[in-house]
Protein backbone atom coordinates (compact mmCIF):
# COMPACT_ATOMS: atom_id res chain seq x y z
CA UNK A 1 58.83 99.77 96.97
CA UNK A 2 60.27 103.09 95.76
CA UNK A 3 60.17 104.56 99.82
CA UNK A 4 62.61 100.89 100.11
CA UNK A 5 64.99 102.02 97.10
CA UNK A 6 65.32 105.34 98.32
CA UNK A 7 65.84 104.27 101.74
CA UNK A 8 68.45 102.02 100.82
CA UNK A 9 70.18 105.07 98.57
CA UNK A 10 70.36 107.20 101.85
CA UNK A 11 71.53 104.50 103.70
CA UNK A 12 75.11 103.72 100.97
CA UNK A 13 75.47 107.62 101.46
CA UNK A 14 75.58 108.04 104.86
CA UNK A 15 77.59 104.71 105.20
CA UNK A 16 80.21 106.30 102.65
CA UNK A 17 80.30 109.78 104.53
CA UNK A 18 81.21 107.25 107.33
CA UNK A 19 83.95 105.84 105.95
CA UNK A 20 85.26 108.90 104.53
CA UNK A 21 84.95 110.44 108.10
CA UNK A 22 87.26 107.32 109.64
CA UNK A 23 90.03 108.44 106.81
CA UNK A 24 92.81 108.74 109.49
CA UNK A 25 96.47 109.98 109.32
CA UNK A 26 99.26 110.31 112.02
CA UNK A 27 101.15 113.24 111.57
CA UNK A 28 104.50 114.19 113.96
CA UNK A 29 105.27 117.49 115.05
CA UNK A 30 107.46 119.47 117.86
CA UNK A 31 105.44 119.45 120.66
CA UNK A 32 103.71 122.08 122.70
CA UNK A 33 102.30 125.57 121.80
CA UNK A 34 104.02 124.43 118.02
CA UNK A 35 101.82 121.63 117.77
CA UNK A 36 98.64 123.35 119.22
CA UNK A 37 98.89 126.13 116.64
CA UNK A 38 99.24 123.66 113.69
CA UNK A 39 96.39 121.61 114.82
CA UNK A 40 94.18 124.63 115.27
CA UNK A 41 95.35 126.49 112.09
CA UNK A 42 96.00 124.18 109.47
CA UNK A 43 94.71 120.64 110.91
CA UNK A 44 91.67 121.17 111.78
CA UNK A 45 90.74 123.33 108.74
CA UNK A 46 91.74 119.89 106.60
CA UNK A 47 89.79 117.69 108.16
CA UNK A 48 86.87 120.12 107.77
CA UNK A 49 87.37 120.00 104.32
CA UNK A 50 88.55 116.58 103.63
CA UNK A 51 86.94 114.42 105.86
CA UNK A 52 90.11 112.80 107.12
CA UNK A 53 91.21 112.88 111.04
CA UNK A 54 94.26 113.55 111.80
CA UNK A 55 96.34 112.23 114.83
CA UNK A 56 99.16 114.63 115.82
CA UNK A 57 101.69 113.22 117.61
CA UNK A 58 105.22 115.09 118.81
CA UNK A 59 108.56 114.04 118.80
CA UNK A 60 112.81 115.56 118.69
CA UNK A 61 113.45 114.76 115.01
CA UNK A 62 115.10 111.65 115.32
CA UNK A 63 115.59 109.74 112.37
CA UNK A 64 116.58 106.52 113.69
CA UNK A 65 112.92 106.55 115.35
CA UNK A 66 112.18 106.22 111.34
CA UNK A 67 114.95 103.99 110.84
CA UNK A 68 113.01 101.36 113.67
CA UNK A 69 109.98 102.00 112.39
CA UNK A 70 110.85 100.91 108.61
CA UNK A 71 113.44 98.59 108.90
CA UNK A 72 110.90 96.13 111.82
CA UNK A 73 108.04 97.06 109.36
CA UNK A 74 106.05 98.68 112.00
CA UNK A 75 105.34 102.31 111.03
CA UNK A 76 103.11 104.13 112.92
CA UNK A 77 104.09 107.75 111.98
CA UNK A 78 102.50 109.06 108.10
CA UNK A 79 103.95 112.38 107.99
CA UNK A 80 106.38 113.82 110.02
CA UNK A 81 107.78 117.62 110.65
CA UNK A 82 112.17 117.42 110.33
CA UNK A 83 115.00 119.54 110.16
CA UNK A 84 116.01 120.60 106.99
CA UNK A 85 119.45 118.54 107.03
CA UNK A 86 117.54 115.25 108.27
CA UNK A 87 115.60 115.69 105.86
CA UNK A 88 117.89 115.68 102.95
CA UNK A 89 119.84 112.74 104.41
CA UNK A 90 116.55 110.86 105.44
CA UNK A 91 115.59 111.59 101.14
CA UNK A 92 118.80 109.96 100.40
CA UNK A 93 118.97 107.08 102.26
CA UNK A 94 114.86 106.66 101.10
CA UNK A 95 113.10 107.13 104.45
CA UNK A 96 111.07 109.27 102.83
CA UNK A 97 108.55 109.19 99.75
CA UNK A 98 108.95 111.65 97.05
CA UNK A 99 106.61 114.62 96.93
CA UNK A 100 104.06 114.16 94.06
CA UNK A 101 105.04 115.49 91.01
CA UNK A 102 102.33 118.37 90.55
CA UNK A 103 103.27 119.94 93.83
CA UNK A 104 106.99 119.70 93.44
CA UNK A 105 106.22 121.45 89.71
CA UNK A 106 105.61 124.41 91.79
CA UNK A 107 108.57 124.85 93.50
CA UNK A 108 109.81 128.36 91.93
CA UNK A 109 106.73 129.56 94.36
CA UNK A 110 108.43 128.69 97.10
CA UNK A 111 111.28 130.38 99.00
CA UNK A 112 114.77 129.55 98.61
CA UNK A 113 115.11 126.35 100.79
CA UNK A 114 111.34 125.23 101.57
CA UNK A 115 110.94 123.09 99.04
CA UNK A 116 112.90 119.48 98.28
CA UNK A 117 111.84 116.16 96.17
CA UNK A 118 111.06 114.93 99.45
CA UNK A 119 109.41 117.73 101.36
CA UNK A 120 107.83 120.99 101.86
CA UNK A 121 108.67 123.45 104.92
CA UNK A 122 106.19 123.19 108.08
CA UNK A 123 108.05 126.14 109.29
CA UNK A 124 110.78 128.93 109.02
CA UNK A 125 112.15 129.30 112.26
CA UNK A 126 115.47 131.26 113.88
CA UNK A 127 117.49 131.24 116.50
CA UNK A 128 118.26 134.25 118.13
CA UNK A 129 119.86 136.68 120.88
CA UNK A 130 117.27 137.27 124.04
CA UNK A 131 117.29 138.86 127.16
CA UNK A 132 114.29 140.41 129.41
CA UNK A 133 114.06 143.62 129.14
CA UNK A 134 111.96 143.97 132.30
CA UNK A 135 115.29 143.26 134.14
CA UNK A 136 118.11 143.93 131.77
CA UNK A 137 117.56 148.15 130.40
CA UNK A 138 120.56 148.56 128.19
CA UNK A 139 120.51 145.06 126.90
CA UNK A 140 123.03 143.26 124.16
CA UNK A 141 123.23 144.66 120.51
CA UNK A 142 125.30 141.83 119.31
CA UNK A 143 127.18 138.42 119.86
CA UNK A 144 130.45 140.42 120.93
CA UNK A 145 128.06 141.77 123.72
CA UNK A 146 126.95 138.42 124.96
CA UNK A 147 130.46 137.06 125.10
CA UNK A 148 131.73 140.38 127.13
CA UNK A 149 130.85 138.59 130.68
CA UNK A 150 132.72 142.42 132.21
CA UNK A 151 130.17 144.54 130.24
CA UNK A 152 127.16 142.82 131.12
CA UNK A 153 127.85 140.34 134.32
CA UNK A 154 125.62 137.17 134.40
CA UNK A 155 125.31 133.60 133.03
CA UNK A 156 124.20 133.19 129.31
CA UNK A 157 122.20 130.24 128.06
CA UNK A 158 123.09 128.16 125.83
CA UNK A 159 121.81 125.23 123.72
CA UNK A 160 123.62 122.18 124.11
CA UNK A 161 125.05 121.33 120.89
CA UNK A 162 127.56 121.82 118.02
CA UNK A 163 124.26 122.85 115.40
CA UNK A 164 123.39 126.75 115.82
CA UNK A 165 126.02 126.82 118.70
CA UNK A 166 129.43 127.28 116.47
CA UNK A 167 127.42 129.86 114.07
CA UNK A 168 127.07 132.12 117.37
CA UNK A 169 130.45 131.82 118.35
CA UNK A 170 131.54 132.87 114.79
CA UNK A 171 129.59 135.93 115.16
CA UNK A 172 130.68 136.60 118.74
CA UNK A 173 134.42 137.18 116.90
CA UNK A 174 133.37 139.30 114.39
CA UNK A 175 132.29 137.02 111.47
CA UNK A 176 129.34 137.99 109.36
CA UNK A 177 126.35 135.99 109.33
CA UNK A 178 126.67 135.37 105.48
CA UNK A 179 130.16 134.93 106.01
CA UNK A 180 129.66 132.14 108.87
CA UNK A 181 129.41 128.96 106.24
CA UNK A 182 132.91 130.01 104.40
CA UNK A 183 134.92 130.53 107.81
CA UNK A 184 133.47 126.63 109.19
CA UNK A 185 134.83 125.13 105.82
CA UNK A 186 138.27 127.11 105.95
CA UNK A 187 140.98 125.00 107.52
CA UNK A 188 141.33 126.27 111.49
CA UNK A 189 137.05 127.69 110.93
CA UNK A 190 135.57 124.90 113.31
CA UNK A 191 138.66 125.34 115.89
CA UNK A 192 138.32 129.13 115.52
CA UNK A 193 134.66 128.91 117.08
CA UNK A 194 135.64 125.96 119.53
CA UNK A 195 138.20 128.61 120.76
CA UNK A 196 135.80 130.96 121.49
CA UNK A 197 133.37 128.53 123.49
CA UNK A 198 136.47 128.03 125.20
CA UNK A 199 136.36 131.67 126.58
CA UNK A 200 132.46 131.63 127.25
CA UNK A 201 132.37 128.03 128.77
CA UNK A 202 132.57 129.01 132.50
CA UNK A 203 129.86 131.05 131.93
CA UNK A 204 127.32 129.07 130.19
CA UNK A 205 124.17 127.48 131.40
CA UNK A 206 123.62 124.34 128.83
CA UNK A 207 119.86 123.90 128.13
CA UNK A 208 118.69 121.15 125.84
CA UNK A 209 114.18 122.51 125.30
CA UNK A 210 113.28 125.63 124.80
CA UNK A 211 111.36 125.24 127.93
CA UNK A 212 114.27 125.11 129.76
CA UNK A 213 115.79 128.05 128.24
CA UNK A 214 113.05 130.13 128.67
CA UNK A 215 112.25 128.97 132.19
CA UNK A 216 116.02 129.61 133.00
CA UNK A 217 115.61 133.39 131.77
CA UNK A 218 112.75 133.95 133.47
CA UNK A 219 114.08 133.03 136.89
CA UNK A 220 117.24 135.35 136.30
CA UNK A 221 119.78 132.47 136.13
CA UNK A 222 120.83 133.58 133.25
CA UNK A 223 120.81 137.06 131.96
CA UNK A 224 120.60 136.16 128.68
CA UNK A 225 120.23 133.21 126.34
CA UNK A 226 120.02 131.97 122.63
CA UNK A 227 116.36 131.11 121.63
CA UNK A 228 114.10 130.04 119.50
CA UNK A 229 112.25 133.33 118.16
CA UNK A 230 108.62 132.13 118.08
CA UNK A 231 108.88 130.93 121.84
CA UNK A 232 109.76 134.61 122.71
CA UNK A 233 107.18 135.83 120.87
CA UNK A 234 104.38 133.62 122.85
CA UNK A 235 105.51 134.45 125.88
CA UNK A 236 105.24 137.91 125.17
CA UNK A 237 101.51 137.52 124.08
CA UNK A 238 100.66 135.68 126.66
CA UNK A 239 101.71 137.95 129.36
CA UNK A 240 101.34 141.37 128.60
CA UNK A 241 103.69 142.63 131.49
CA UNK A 242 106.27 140.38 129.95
CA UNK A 243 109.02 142.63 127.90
CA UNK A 244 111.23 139.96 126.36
CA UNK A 245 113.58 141.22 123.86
CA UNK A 246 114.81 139.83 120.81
CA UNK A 247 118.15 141.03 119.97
CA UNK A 248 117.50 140.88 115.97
CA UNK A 249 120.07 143.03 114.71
CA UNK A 250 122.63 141.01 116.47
CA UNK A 251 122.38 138.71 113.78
CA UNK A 252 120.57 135.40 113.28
CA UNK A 253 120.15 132.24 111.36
CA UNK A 254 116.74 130.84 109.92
CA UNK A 255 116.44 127.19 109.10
CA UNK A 256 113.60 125.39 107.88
CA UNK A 257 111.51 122.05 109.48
CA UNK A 258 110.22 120.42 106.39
CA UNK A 259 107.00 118.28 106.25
CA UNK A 260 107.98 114.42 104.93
CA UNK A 261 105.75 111.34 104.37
CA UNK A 262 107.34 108.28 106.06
CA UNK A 263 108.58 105.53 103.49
CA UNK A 264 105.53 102.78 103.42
CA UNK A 265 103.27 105.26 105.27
CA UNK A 266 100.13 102.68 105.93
CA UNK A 267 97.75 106.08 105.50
CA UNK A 268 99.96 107.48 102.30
CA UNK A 269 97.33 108.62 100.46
CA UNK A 270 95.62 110.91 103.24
CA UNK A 271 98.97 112.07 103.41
CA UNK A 272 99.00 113.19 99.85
CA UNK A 273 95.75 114.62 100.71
CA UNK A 274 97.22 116.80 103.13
CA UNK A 275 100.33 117.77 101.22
CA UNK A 276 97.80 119.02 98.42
CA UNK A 277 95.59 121.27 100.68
CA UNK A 278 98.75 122.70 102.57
CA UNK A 279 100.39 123.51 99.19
CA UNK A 280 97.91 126.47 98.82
CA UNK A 281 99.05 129.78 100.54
CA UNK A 282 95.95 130.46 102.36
CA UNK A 283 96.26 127.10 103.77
CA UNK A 284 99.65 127.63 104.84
CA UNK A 285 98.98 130.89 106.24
CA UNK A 286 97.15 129.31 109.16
CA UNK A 287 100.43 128.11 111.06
CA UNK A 288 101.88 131.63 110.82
CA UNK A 289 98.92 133.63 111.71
CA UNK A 290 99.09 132.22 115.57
CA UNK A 291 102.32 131.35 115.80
CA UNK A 292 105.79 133.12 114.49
CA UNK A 293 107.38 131.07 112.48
CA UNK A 294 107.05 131.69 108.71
CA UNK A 295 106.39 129.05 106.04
CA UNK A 296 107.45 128.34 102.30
CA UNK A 297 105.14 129.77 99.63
CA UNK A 298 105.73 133.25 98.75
CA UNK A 299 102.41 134.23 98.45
CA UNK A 300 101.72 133.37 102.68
CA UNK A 301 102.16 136.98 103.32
CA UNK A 302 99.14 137.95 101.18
CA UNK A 303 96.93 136.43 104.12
CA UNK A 304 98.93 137.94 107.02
CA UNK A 305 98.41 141.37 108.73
CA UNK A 306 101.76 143.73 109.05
CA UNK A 307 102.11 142.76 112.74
CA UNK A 308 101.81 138.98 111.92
CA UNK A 309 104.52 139.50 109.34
CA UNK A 310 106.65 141.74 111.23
CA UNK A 311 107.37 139.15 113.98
CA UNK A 312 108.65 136.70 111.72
CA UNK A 313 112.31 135.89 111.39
CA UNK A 314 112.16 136.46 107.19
CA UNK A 315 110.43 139.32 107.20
CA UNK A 316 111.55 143.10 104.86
CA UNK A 317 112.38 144.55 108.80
CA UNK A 318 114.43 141.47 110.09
CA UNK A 319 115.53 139.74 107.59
CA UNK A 320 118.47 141.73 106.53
CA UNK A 321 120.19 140.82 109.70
CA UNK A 322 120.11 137.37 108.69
CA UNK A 323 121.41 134.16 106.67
CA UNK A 324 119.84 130.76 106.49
CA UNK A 325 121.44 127.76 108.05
CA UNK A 326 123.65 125.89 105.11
CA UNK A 327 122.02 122.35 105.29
CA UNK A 328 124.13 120.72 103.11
CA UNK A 329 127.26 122.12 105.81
CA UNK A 330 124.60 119.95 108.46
CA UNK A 331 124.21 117.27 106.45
CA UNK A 332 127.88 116.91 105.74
CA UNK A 333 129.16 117.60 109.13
CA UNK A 334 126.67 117.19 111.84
CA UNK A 335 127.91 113.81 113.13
CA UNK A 336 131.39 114.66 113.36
CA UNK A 337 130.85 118.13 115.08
CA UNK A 338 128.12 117.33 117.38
CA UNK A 339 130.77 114.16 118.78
CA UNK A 340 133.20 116.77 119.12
CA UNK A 341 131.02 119.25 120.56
CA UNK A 342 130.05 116.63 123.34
CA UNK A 343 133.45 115.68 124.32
CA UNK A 344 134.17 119.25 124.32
CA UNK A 345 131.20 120.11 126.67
CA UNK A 346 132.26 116.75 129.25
CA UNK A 347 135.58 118.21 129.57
């Protein structure tokens, strides 16, 4: 009889560690190498822990994806990686749930701009200057420099759109990077950059990935390009021929992607889960140790070495070339300017 009880006791645990190994959640990132290093660093050390599996998906950001999802009551996506601006009008027009209130109490731990009632950052990102060095010696030492088409021949890439586009041009004519913001909101600001796309136009290659504006770079069809730092960074890892420099004292923007749980999330409370383990630095330290792109708490850098600090775009040796995107200039604006910016780039 007692061999019968006991049986039956092993057999309730081993069905519960069951059904606390089928915990699922669905969480969205940005694709590619960004999405492998999450998965690897932070991911897969929380299911290890918790139990729960998690499904990573990828996707561009797009709110009205949300939107669908919310409004037809058929949401798929739990927890999603989005731009900082997205994110504060996704808060606001509730296609997000609130962060719980214990991790949100800790928000003077977190840099300025990782942390929002909805959201925490996923990453700290930038977008800056590049050329190759391999084929370019005396490269670009600021915007001015990639403007001046007679100093240093060749196409530039470009990204496709108003966002991060109209900052460059700014600094191209001599604007500081902390003084970007207050020139876009004068009167004559935005036209002031549209008149100097005007002057670069003929010269620009338009990319729309970051795969596209590396790949264009690396086949010489454009001598240099605007970029996403971390991509750089890979590529130069991965290949250690490859000399692809980062023009950091150029001047450069960081912006923030900030994790969000999805309005009626069916797997909320996994999400939660996650969004307590990831609120401890060590945890977040994961995503930055294999990929460079910081994250929000301040006390990240106690689990990174010197070169896995160095490479990121807020650290003590770059960081004082730098200002952060304005979201609430994005959040304001963003429609407006990137219709503009379109009709602009069709004519």
């Amino acid at each position: 009889m007692k061999s019968r009880i006991m049986f039956a006791a092993f057999a309730l645990l081993a069905t519960a560690g069951s059904a606390q190994a089928e915990e699922t959640m669905t969480a969205v990132g940005w694709g590619g190498s960004w999405n492998e290093a999450y998965d690897k660093g932070v991911f897969q050390p929380f299911t290890a822990e918790s139990g729960i599996k998690v499904t990573l998906d990828e996707w561009g950001g797009e709110l009205a994806k949300l939107r669908t999802q919310i409004e037809s009551n058929a949401i798929v996506y739990d927890f999603v990686s989005v731009e900082a601006p997205q994110l504060e009008m996704g808060c606001a027009e509730g296609l997000f749930e609130k962060l719980p209130d214990a991790i949100y109490a800790q928000k003077d731990d977190y840099l300025p701009g990782t942390i929002h009632p909805c959201g925490l950052a996923s990453d700290t990102w930038a977008t800056v200057m590049v050329y190759d060095g391999n084929k370019l010696k005396d490269g670009p030492k600021s915007w001015a420099d990639f403007w001046n088409v007679e100093k240093i021949p060749g196409k530039r890439g470009m990204l496709g759109q108003a966002q991060y586009t109209l900052e460059n041009a700014l600094m191209a004519d001599g604007v500081a990077p902390g003084e970007v913001y207050a020139e876009l909101r004068k009167e004559g600001g935005v036209d002031r950059a549209f008149a100097m796309l005007d002057k670069i136009k003929p010269n620009v290659v338009w990319w729309t990935s970051s795969t596209n504006a590396f790949q264009n770079l690396q086949a010489g069809e454009v001598v240099m390009t605007d970029l996403y730092n971390a991509r750089v960074t890979a590529e130069n890892e991965k290949d250690p021929k490859a000399k692809y420099v980062i023009a950091w004292e150029a001047g450069f923007f960081y912006g923030t992607d900030m994790w969000a749980i999805v309005k009626g999330a069916p797997n909320k409370a996994q999400a939660e889960k996650f969004v307590e383990f990831f609120a401890k630095p060590e945890n977040q330290a994961g995503f930055p140790k294999l990929y460079a792109y910081g994250v929000g708490h301040k006390k990240v850098s106690e689990y990174l070495t010197p070169e896995q600090l160095d490479r990121l775009p807020t650290s003590d040796k770059n960081l004082p070339y730098a200002a952060v995107y304005d979201t609430d200039f994005w959040a304001e604006n963003k429609e407006a300017l990137e219709q503009r910016f379109q009709a602009w780039l069709a004519q």
